[in-house]
N, C-alpha and C. Protein backbone atom coordinates (compact mmCIF):
# COMPACT_ATOMS: atom_id res chain seq x y z
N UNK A 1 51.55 135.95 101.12
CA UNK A 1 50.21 135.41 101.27
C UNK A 1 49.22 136.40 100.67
N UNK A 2 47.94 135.65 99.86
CA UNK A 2 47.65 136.71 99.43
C UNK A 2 46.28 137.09 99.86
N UNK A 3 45.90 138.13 100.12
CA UNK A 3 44.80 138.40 100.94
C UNK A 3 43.31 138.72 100.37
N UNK A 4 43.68 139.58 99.39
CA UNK A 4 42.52 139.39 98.61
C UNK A 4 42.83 140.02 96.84
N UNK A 5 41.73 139.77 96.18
CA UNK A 5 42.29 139.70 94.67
C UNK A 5 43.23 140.52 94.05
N UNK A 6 43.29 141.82 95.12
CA UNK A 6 44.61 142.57 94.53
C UNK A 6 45.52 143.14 95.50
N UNK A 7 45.57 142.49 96.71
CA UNK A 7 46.56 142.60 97.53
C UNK A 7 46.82 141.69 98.37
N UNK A 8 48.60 141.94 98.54
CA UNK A 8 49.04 140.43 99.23
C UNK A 8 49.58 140.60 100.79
N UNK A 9 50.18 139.97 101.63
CA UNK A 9 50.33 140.66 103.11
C UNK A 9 51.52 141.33 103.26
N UNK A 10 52.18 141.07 102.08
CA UNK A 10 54.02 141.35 101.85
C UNK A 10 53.93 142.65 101.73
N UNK A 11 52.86 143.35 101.31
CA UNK A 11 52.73 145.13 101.30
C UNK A 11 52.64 146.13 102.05
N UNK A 12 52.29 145.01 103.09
CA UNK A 12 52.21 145.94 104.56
C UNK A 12 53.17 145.54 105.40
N UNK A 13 54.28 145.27 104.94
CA UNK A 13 55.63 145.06 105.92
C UNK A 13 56.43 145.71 105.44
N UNK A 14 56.40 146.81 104.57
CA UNK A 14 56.81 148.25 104.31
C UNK A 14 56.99 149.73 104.70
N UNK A 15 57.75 150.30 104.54
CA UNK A 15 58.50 151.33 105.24
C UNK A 15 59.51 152.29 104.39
N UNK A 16 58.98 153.26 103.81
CA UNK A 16 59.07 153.87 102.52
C UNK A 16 59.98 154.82 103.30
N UNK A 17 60.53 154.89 104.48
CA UNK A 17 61.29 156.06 105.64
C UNK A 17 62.60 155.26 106.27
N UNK A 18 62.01 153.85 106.67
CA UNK A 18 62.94 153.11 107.16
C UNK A 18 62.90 151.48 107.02
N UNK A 19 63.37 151.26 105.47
CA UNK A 19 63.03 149.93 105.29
C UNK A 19 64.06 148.78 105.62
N UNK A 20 65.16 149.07 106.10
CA UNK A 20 65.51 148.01 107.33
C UNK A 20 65.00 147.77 108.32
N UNK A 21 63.71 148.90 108.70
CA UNK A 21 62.95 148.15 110.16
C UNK A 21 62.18 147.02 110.09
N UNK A 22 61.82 147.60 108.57
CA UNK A 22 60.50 146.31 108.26
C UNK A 22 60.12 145.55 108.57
N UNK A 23 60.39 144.55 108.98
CA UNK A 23 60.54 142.80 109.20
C UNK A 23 59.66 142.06 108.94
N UNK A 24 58.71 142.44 108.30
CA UNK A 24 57.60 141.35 107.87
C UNK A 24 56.55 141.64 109.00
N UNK A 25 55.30 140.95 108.56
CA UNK A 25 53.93 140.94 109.84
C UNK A 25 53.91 140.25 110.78
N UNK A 26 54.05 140.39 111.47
CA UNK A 26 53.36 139.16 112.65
C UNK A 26 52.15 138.11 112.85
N UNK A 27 52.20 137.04 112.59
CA UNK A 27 51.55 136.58 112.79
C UNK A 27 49.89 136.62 113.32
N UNK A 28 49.92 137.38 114.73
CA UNK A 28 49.43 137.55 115.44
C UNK A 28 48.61 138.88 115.12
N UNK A 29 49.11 139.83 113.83
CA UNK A 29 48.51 141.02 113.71
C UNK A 29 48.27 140.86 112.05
N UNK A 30 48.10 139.84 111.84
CA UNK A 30 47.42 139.36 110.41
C UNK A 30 46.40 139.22 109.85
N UNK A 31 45.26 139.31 110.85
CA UNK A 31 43.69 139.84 110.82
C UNK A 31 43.12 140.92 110.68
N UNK A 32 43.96 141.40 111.67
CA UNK A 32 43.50 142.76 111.49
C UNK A 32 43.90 143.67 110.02
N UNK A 33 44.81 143.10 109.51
CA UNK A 33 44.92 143.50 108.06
C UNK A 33 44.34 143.35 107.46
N UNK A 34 44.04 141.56 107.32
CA UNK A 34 42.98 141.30 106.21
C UNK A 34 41.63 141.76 106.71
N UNK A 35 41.20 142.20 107.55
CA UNK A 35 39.68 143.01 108.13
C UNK A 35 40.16 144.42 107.35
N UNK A 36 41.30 145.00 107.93
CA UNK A 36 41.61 146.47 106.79
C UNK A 36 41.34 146.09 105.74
N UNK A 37 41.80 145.59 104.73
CA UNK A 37 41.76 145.08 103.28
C UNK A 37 40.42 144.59 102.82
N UNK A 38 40.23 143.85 103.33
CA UNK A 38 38.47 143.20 103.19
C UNK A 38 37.41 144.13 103.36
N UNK A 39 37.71 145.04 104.36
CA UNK A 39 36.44 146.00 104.76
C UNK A 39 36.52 147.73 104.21
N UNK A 40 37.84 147.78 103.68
CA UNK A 40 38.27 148.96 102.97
C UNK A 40 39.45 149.50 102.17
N UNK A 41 39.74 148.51 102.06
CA UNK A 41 41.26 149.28 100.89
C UNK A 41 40.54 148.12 99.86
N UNK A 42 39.86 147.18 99.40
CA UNK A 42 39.85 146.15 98.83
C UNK A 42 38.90 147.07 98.26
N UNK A 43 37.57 146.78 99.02
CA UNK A 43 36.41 147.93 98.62
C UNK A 43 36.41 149.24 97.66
N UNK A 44 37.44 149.97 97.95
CA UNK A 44 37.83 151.38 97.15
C UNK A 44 38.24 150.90 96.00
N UNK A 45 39.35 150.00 95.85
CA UNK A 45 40.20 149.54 94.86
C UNK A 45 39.26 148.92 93.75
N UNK A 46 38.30 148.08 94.07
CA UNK A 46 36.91 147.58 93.22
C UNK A 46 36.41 148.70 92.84
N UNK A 47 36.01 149.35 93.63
CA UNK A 47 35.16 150.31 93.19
C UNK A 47 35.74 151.22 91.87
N UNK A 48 36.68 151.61 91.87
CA UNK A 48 37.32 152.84 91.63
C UNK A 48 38.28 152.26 90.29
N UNK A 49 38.76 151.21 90.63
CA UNK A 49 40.41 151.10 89.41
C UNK A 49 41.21 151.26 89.59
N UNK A 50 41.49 152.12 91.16
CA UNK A 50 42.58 152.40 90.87
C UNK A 50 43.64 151.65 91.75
N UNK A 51 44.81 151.98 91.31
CA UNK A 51 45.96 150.59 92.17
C UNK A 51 46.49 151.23 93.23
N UNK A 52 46.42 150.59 94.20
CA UNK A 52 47.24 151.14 95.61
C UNK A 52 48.59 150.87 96.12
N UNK A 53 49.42 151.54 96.20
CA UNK A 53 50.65 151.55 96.94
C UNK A 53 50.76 151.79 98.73
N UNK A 54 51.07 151.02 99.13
CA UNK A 54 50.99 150.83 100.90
C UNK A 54 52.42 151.25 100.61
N UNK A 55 52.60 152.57 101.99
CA UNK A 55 53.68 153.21 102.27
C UNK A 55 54.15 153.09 103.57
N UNK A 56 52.97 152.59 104.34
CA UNK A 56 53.43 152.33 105.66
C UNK A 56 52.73 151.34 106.08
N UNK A 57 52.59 150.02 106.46
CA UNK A 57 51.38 149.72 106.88
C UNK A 57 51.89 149.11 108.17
N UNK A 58 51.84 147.42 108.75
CA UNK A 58 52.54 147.24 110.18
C UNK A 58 53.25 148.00 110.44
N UNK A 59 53.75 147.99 111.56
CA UNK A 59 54.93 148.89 111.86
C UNK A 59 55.17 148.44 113.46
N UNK A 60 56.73 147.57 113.51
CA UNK A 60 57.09 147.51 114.77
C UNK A 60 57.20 148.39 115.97
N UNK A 61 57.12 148.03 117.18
CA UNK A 61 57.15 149.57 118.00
C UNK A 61 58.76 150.06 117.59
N UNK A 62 59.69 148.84 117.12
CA UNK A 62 61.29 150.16 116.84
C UNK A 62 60.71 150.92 116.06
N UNK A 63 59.97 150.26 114.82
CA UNK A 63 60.14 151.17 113.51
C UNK A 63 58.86 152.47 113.56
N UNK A 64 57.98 151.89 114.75
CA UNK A 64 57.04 153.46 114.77
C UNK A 64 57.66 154.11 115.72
N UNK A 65 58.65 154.17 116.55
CA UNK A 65 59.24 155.16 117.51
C UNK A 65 60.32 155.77 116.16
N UNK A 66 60.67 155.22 115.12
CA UNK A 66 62.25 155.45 114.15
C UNK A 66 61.11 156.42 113.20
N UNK A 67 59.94 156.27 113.37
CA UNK A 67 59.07 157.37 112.28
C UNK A 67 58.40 158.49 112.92
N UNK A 68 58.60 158.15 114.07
CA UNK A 68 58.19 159.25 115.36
C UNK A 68 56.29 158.95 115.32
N UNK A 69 56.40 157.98 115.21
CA UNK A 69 54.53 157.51 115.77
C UNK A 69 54.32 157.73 117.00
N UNK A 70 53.23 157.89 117.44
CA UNK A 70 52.31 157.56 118.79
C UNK A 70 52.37 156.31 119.28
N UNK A 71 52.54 156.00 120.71
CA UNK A 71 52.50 154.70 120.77
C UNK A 71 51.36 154.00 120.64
N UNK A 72 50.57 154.78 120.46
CA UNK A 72 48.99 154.23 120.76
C UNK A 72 48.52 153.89 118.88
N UNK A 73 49.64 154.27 118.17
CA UNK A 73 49.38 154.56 116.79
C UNK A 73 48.34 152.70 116.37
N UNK A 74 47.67 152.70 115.39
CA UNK A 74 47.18 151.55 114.89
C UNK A 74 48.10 150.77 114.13
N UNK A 75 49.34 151.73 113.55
CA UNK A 75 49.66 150.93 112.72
C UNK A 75 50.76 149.96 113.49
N UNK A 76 50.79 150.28 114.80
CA UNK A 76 51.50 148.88 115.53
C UNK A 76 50.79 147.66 115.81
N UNK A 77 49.09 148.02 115.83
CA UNK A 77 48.26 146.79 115.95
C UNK A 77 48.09 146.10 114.68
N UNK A 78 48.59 146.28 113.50
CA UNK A 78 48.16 145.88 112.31
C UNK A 78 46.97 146.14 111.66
N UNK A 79 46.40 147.59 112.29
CA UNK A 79 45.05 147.77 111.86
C UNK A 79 45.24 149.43 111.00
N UNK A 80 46.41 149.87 110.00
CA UNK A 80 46.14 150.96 109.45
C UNK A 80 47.06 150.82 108.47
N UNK A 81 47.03 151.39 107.24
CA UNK A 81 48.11 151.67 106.21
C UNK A 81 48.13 152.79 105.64
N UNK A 82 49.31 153.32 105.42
CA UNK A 82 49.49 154.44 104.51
C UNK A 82 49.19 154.22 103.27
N UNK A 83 48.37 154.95 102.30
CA UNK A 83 47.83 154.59 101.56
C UNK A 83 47.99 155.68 99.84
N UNK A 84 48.86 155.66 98.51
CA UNK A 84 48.80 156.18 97.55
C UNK A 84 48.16 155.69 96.45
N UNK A 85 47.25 156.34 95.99
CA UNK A 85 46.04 155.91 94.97
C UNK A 85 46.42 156.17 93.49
N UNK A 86 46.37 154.87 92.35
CA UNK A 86 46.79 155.69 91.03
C UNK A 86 46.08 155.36 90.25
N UNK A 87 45.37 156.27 89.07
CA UNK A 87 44.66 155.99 88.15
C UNK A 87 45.50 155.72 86.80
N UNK A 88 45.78 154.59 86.54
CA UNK A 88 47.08 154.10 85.86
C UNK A 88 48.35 154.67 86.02
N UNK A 89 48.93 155.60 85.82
CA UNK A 89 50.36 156.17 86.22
C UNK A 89 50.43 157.24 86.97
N UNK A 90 48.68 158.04 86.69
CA UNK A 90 48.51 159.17 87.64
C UNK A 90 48.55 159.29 88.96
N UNK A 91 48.96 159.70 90.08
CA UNK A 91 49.00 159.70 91.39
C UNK A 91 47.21 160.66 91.82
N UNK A 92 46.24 159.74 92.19
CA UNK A 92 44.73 160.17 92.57
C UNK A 92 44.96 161.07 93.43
N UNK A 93 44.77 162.36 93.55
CA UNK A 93 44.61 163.16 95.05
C UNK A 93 44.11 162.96 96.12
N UNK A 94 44.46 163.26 97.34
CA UNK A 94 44.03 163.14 98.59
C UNK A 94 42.56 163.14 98.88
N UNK A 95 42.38 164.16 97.95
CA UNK A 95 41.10 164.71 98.09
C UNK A 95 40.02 164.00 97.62
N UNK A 96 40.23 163.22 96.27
CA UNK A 96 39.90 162.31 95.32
C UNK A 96 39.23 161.03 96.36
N UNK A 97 40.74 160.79 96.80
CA UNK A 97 40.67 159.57 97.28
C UNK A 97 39.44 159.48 99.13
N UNK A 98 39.60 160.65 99.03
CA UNK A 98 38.76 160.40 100.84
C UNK A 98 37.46 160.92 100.20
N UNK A 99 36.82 161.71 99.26
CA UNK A 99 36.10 162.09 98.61
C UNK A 99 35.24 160.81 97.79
N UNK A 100 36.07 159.83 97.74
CA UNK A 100 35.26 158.81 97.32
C UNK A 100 35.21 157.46 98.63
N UNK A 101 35.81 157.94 99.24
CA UNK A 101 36.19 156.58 100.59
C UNK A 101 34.75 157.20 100.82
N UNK A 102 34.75 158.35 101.55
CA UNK A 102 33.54 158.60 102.25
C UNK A 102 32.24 158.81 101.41
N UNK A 103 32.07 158.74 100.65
CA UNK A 103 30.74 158.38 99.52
C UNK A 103 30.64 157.10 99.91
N UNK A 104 31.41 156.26 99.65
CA UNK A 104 30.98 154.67 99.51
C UNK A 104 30.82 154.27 100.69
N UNK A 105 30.75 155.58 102.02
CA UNK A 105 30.41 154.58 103.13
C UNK A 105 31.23 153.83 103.80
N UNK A 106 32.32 153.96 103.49
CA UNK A 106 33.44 152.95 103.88
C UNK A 106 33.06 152.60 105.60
N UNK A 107 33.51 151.43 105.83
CA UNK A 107 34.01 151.31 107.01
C UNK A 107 35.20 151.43 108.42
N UNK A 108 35.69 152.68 107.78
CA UNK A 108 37.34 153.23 108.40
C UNK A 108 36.65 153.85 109.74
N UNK A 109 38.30 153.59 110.45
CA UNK A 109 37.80 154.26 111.87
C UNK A 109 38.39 155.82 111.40
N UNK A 110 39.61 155.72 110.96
CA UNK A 110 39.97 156.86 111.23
C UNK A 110 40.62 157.01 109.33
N UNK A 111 40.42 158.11 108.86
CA UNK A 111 40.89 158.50 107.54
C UNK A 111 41.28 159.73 107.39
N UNK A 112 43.05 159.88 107.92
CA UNK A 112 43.30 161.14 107.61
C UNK A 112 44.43 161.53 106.54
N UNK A 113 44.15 162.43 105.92
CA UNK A 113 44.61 163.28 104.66
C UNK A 113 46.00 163.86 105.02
N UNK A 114 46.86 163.44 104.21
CA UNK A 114 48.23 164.18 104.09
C UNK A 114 48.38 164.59 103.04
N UNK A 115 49.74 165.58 102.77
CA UNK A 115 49.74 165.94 101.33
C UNK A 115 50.00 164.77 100.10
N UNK A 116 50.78 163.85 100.85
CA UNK A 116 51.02 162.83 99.46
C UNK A 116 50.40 161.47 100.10
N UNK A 117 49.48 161.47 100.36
CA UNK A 117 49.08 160.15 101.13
C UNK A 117 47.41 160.36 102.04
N UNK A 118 47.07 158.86 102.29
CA UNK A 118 46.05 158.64 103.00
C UNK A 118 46.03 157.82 103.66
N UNK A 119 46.13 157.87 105.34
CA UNK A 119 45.83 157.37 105.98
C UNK A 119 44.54 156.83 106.49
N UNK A 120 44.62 155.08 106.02
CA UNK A 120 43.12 154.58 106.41
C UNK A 120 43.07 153.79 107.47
N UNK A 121 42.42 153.47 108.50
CA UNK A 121 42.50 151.95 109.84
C UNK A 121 41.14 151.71 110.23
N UNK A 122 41.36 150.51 110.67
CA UNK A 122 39.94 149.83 110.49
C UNK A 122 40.40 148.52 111.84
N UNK A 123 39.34 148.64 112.75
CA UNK A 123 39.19 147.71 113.78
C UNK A 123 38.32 146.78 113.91
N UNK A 124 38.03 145.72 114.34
CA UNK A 124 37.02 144.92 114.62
C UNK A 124 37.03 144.96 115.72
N UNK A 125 37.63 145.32 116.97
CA UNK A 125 37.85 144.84 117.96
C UNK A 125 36.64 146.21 118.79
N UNK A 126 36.00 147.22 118.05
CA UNK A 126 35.33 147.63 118.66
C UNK A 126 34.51 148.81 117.44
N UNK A 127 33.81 149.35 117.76
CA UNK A 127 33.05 150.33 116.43
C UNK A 127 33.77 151.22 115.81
N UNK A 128 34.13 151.30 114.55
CA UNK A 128 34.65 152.10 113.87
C UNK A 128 34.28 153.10 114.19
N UNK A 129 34.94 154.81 114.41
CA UNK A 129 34.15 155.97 114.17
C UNK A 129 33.96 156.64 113.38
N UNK A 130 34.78 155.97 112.12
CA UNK A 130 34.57 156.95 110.83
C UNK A 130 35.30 158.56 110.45
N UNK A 131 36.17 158.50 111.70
CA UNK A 131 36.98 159.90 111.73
C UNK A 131 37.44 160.33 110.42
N UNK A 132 37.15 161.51 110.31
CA UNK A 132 37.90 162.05 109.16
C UNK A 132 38.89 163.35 109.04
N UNK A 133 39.89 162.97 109.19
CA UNK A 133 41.09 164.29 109.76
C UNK A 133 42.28 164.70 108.96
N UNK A 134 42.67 165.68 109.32
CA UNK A 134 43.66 165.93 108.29
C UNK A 134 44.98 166.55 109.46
N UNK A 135 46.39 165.92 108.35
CA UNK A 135 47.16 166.05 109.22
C UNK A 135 47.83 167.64 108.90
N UNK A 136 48.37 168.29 110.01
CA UNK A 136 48.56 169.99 109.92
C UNK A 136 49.08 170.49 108.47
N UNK A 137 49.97 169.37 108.16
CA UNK A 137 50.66 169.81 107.32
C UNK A 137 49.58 169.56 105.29
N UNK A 138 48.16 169.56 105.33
CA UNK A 138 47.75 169.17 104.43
C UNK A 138 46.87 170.39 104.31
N UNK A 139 47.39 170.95 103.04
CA UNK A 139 46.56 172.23 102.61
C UNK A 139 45.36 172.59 101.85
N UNK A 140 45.21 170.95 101.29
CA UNK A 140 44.37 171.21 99.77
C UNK A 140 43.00 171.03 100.72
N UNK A 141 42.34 171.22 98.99
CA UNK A 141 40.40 170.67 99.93
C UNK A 141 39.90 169.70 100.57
N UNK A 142 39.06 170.11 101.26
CA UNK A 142 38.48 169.08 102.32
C UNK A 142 37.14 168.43 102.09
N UNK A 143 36.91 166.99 102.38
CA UNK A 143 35.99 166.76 102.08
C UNK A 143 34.48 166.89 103.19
């Protein structure tokens, strides 16, 4: 299904760690994606050019306990994706990429920086806070 002009829902039933957990979206947590997508991965992707690879996005409670998530994690509500940015074949930096999320204002609750990745999530169900964090293991610059 496709959600908006350059992403479809089949991308976020991925699992780049454990892709027999996968199983597709749920029904029921299919909004909250397209609110992610619509209100900020769609947004960047316009803006910018560049193409996104979702590395994690739903995630069943097996498959976020099999990645060692939080239970409280978003990406069991259908409201977060792992996120790799490319400027045609180039892989965009972390830094790049939250460096321009947070210029444009985005609407993310929470956007945190790993070394090969970006974690973005986005709720409707109550006010974004715009967090911006980085996970221990991420060394480079900060925005």
């Amino acid at each position: 299904m496709k959600i908006s002009e350059n992403f479809n829902m089949s991308e976020f039933s991925v699992s780049d760690s454990y892709p027999h957990l996968a199983k597709g979206v749920p029904y029921g947590f299919q909004e909250e994606i397209k609110a992610l997508v619509e209100n900020v991965l769609q947004p960047l992707r316009s803006a910018t050019g560049w193409r996104c690879r979702i590395t994690s996005g739903y995630r069943s409670p097996a498959l976020n306990r099999a990645v060692g998530g939080v239970a409280t994690s978003q990406h069991v509500k259908g409201e977060a994706a792992d996120t790799q940015w490319y400027a045609g074949e180039v892989k965009v930096s972390t830094y790049n990429v939250m460096k321009k999320a947070k210029e444009m204002g985005l609407p993310f609750d929470q956007m945190i920086g790993y070394p090969t990745f970006v974690h973005f999530s986005h709720t409707f169900k109550k006010p974004n806070r715009k967090q911006v964090l980085y996970n221990k293991s991420y060394k480079g610059k900060r925005v």
